[in-house]
Protein backbone atom coordinates (compact mmCIF):
# COMPACT_ATOMS: atom_id res chain seq x y z
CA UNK A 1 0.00 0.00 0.00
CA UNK A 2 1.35 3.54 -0.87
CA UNK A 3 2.29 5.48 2.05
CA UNK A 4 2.42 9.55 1.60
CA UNK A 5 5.49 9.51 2.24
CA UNK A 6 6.91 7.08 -1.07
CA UNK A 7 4.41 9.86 -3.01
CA UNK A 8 5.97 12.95 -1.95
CA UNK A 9 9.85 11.06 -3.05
CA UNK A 10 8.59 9.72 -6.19
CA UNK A 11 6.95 13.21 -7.24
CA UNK A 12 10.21 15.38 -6.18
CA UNK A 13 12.21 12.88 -8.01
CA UNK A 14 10.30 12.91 -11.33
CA UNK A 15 9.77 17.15 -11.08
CA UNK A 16 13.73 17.21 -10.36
CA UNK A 17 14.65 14.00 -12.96
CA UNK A 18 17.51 13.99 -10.82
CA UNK A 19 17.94 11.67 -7.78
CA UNK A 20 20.61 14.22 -5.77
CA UNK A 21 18.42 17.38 -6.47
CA UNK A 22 15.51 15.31 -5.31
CA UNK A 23 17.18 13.77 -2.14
CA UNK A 24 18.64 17.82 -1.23
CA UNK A 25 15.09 19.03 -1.74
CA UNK A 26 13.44 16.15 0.43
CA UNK A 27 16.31 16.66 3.47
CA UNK A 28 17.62 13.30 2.99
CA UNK A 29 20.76 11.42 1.46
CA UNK A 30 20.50 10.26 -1.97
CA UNK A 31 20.88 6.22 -1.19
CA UNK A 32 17.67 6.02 1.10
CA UNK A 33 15.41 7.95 -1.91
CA UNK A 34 16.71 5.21 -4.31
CA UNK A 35 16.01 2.40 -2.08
CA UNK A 36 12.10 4.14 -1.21
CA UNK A 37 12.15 4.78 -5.54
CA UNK A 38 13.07 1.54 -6.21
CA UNK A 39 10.17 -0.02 -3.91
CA UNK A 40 7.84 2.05 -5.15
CA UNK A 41 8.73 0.45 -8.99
CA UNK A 42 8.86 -3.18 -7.20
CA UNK A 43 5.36 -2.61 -5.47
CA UNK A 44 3.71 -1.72 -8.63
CA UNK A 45 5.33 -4.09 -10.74
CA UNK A 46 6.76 -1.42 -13.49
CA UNK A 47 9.50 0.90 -14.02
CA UNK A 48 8.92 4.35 -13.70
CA UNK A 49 11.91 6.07 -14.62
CA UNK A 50 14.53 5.22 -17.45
CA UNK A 51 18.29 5.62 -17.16
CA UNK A 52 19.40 7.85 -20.00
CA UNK A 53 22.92 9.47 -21.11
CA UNK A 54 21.55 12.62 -19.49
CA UNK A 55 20.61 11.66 -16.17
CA UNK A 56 16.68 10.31 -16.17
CA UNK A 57 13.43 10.56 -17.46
CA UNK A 58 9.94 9.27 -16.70
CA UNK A 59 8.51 5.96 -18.72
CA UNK A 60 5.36 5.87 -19.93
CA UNK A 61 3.80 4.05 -17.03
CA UNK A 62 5.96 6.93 -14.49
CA UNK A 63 4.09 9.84 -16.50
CA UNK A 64 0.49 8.14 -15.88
CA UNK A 65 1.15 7.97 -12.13
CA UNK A 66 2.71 10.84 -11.38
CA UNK A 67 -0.51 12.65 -12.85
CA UNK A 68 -2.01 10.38 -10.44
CA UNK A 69 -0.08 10.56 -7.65
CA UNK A 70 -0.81 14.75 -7.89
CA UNK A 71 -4.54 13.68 -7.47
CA UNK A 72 -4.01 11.44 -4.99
CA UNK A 73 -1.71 14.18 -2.60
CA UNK A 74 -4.08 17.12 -3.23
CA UNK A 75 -7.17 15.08 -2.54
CA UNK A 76 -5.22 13.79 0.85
CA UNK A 77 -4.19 17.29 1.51
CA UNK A 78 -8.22 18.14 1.00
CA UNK A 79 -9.34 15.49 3.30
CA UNK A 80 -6.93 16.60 6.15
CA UNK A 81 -7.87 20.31 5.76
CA UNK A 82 -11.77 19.79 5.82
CA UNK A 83 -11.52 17.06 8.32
CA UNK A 84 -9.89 19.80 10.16
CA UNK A 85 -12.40 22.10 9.92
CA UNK A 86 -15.44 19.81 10.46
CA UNK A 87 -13.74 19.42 13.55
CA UNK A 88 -13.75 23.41 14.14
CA UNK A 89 -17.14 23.50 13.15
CA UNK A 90 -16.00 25.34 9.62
CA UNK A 91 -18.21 22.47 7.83
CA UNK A 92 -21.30 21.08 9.17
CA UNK A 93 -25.03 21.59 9.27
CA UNK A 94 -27.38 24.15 11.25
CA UNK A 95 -30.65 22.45 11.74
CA UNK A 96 -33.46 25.27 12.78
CA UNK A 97 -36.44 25.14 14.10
CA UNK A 98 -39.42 27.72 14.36
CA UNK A 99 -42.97 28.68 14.34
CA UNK A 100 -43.29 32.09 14.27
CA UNK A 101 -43.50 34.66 11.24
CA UNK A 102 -40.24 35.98 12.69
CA UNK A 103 -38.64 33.89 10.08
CA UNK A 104 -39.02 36.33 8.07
CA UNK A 105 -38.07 39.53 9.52
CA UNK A 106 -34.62 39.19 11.66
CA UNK A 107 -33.73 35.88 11.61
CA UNK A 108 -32.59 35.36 7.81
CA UNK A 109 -30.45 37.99 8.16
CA UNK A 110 -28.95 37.29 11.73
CA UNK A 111 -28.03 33.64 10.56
CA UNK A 112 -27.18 35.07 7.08
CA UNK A 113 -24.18 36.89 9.22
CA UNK A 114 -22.72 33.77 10.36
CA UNK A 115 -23.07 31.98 7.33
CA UNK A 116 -21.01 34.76 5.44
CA UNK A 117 -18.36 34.05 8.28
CA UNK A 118 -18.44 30.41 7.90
CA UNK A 119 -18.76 29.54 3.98
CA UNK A 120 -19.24 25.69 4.21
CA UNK A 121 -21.95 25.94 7.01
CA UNK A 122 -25.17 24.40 5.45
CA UNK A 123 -28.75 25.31 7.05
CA UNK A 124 -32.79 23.81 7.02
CA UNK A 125 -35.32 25.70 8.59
CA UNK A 126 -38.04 22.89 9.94
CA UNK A 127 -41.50 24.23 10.95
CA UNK A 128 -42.04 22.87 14.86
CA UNK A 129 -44.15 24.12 17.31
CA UNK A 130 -42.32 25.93 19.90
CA UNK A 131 -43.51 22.94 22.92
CA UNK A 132 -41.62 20.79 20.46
CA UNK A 133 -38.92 22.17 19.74
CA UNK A 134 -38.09 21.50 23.16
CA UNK A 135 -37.95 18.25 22.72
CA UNK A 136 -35.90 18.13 20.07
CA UNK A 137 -33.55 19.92 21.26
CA UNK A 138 -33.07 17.61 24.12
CA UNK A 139 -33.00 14.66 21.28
CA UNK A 140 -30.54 17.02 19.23
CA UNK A 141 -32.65 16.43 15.76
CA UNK A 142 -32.08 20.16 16.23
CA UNK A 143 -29.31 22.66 16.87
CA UNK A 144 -31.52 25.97 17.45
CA UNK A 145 -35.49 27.15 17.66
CA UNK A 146 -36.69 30.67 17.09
CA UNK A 147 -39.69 31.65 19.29
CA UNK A 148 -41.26 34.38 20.75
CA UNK A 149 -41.71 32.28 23.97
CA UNK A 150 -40.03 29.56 25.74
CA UNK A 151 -40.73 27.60 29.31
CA UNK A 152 -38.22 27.77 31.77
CA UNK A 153 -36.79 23.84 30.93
CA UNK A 154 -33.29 23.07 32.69
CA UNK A 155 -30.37 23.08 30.25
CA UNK A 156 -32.07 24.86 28.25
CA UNK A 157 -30.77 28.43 27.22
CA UNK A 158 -32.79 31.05 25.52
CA UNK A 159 -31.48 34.73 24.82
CA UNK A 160 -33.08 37.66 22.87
CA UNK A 161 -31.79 37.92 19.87
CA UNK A 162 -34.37 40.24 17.64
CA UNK A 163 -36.69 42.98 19.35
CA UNK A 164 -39.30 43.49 17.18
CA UNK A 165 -41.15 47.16 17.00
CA UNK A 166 -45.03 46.71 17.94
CA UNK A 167 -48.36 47.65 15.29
CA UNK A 168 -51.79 47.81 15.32
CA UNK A 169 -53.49 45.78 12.56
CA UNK A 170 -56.85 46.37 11.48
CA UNK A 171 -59.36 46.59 8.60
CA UNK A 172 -58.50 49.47 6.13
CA UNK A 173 -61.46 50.94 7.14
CA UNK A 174 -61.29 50.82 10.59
CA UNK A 175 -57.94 52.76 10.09
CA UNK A 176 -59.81 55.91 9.23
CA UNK A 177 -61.01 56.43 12.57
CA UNK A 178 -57.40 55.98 14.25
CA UNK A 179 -54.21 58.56 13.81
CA UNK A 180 -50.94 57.09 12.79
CA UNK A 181 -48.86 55.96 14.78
CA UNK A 182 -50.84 54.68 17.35
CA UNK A 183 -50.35 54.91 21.19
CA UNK A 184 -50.83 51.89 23.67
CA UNK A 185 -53.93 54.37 25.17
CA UNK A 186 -55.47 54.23 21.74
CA UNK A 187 -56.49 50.36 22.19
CA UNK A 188 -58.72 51.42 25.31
CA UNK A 189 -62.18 49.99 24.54
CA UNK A 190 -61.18 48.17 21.70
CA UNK A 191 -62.28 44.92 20.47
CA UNK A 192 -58.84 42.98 20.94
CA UNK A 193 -57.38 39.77 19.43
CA UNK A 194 -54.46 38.28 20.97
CA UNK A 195 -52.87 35.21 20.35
CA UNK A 196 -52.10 32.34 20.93
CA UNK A 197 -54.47 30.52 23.35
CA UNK A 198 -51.72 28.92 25.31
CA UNK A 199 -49.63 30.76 28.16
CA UNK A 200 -47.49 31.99 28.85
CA UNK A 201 -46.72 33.66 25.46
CA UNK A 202 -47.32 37.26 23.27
CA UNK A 203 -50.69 37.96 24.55
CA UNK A 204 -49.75 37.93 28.38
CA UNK A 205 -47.26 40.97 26.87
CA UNK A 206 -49.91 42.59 25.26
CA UNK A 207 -52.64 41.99 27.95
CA UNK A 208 -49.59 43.79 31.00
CA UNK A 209 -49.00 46.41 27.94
CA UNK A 210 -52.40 47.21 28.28
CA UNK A 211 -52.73 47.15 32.14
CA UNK A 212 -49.24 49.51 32.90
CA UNK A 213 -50.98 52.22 30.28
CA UNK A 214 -54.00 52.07 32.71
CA UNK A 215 -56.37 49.76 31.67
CA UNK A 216 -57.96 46.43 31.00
CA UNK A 217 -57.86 45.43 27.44
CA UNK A 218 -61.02 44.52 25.90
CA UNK A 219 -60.20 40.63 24.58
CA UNK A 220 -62.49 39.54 22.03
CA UNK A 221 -61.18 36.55 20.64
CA UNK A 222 -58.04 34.29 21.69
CA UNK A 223 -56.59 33.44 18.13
CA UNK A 224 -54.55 30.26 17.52
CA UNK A 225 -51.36 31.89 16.42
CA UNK A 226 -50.54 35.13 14.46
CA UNK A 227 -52.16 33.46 11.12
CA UNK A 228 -55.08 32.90 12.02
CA UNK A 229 -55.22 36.34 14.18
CA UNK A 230 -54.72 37.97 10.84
CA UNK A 231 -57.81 36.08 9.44
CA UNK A 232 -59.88 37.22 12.16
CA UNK A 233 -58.59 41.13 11.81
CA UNK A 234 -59.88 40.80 8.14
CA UNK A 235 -63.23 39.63 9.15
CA UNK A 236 -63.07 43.84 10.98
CA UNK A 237 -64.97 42.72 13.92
CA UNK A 238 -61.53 43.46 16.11
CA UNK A 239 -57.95 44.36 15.81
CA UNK A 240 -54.73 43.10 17.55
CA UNK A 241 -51.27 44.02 18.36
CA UNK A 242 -48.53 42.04 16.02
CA UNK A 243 -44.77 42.31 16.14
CA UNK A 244 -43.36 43.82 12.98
CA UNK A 245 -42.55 40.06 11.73
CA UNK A 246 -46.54 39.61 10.93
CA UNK A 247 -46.18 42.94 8.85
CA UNK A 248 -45.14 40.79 6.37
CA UNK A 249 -48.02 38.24 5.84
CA UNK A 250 -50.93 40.91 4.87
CA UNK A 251 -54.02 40.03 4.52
CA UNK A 252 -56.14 41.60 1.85
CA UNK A 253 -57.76 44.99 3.56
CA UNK A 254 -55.84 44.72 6.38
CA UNK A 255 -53.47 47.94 7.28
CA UNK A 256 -50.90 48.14 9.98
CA UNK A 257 -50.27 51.07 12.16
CA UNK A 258 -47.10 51.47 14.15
CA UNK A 259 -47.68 51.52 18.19
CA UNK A 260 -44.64 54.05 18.91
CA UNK A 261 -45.15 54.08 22.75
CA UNK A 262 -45.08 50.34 23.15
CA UNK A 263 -42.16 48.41 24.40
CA UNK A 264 -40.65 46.06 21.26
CA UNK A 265 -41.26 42.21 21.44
CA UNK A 266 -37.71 40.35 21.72
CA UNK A 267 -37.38 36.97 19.81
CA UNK A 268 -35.87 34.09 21.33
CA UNK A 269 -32.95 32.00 20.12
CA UNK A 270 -32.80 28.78 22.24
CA UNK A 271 -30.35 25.64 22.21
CA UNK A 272 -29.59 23.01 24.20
CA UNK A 273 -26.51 23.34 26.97
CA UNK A 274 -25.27 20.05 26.31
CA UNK A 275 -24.95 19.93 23.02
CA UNK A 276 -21.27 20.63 21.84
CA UNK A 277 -21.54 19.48 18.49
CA UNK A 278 -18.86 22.15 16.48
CA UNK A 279 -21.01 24.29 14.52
CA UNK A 280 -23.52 25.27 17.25
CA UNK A 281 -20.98 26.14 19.41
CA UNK A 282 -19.30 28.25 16.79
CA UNK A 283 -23.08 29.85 16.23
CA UNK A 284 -23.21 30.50 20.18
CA UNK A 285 -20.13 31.85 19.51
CA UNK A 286 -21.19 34.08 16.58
CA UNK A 287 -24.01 35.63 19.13
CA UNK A 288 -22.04 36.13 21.73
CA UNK A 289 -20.44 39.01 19.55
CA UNK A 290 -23.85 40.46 18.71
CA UNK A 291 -25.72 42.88 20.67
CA UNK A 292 -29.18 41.82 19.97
C-alpha cells in the first residue's frame, strides 16, 4: 500500500529528474530515496523512470502515475484540511427550528451573518411548534429554535436575539377612525385579538402592555397563532397588536399602524446546553459578539 510519504519522493524525483536534487530538496541522502524509488517500482510491478545518457526521465507508465499521484496528494491534503475544519465547526449543518412569522423579519439575516463568516456551514429551517422544539432539542434532531416564547426547561438556554417594533393591525377601514402611529392608550375599549391561546406567550405581553398604560384590554377573541389572528382582523370585527414580523403576511384589507409608545417584542434563540456538536458552538459563539 502507498504510504504519503513514497508519493511525496517519487513526485520530487520525477519534477527534479535527478535523484541528488531530489534527495537535497526532500532533506535526505540520496541512497535512502533510491532504495524508497526503487520499492515504489517493485510494489507496482513497473518501471517508472529510465536511465538515459543525461541523467533520467519518466517511462510511460511513471508519466500516468505521477498525474495520479498529484490527485491522490491534493485530494489527501483536502481530506486533512476539511476534516480539520469539520472538527472546528468550519463544515457542518445548522438544523433550525421555528414557528413564528419571525422567520421572516430578523432571523434570515442574523443567521445570514454567520453563514457569510463560515462559507461551508449548510442550514434547514423545519417548521415545529415551539412545545416541540423542546424536545428536540433535548434529542438534538435540532441545533436551534426561534420563538417568541419559551418555558423555563433546565439546560435549556434562551437569549433575545431580535426585538421586534409593535403595530396595530386592522381593517382598512377601521384605520380611518385611528391617527398614525398609534399609542398603547389608543387600544382602550377596543375589540382585541391576541394570540395564541396557550400561556405563557405574546398575549400575556400585550394583555400587561395594556394594564401599565391604565387599563384592562377589551379581549375579544383568543386566536390560535398570528395566522389565524390575521384572518380574524380581516373579518373587521376586532384588531390586535402584532410584532413587525406579521407585517409581512398581509391580509387583503388589512393595514398596519405602528404603536410608537409600546415596548418592542424580543425573539428568542434557544439551544440546548449540552450539546457541543462544532457548529452550534461556533453559532453560540457568533451571538455572543452580537448585541441583539
Amino acid at each position: 500500500m502507498l504510504d504519503p510519504r513514497q508519493l511525496e519522493c517519487f513526485i520530487a524525483v520525477a519534477e527534479e529528474l535527478n535523484l541528488n536534487r531530489a534527495a537535497i530538496r526532500l532533506h535526505m541522502s540520496q541512497p535512502p530515496l533510491t532504495r524508497r524509488i526503487q520499492r515504489l517500482e517493485r510494489e507496482l510491478g513497473v518501471e517508472l523512470f529510465r536511465r538515459t545518457a543525461g541523467g533520467m526521465e519518466l517511462t510511460e507508465a511513471g508519466t500516468v502515475f505521477l498525474e495520479r499521484a498529484y490527485r491522490i496528494v491534493a485530494l489527501s491534503t483536502r481530506a486533512v484540511e476539511r476534516t480539520r475544519l469539520a472538527s472546528d465547526g468550519e463544515i457542518g449543518h445548522l438544523s433550525v427550528g421555528y414557528y413564528d412569522p419571525a422567520i421572516l423579519n430578523g432571523i434570515p439575516e442574523l443567521i445570514r451573518g454567520f453563514l457569510d463568516q463560515h462559507r461551508y456551514v449548510t442550514v434547514s429551517f423545519e417548521l415545529i411548534a415551539k412545545h416541540n422544539q423542546i424536545d428536540y432539542l433535548r434529542d438534538k434532531v435540532l441545533h436551534l429554535g426561534f420563538g417568541r416564547h419559551y418555558p423555563e426547561e433546565p439546560g435549556i438556554t434562551c437569549r433575545p436575539v431580535i426585538f421586534e417594533p409593535l403595530y396595530v393591525a386592522m381593517l382598512r377601514t377601521r384605520s380611518l377612525d385611528w391617527r398614525s402611529p398609534a399609542s398603547v392608550v389608543d387600544l382602550r375599549e377596543q375589540p382585541l385579538i391576541v394570540y395564541p391561546s396557550t400561556r405563557p406567550e405574546f398575549a400575556d405581553e400585550v394583555i400587561d402592555m395594556c394594564m401599565r398604560a391604565g387599563f384592562t384590554p377589551r379581549v375579544a377573541i383568543e386566536a390560535e397563532d398570528v395566522v389565524s389572528c390575521l384572518a380574524y382582523v380581516a373579518l373587521g370585527t376586532a384588531i390586535a397588536v402584532v410584532p413587525e414580523s406579521a407585517t409581512k403576511t398581509v391580509p387583503d384589507g388589512v393595514v398596519f399602524l405602528p404603536l410608537t409608545d409600546a415596548p418592542p417584542a424580543p425573539l428568542y434563540c434557544a439551544h440546548l446546553q449540552d450539546n457541543f456538536a462544532p457548529t452550534l458552538r461556533l453559532f453560540v459563539d457568533y451571538l455572543d459578539t452580537r448585541a441583539p
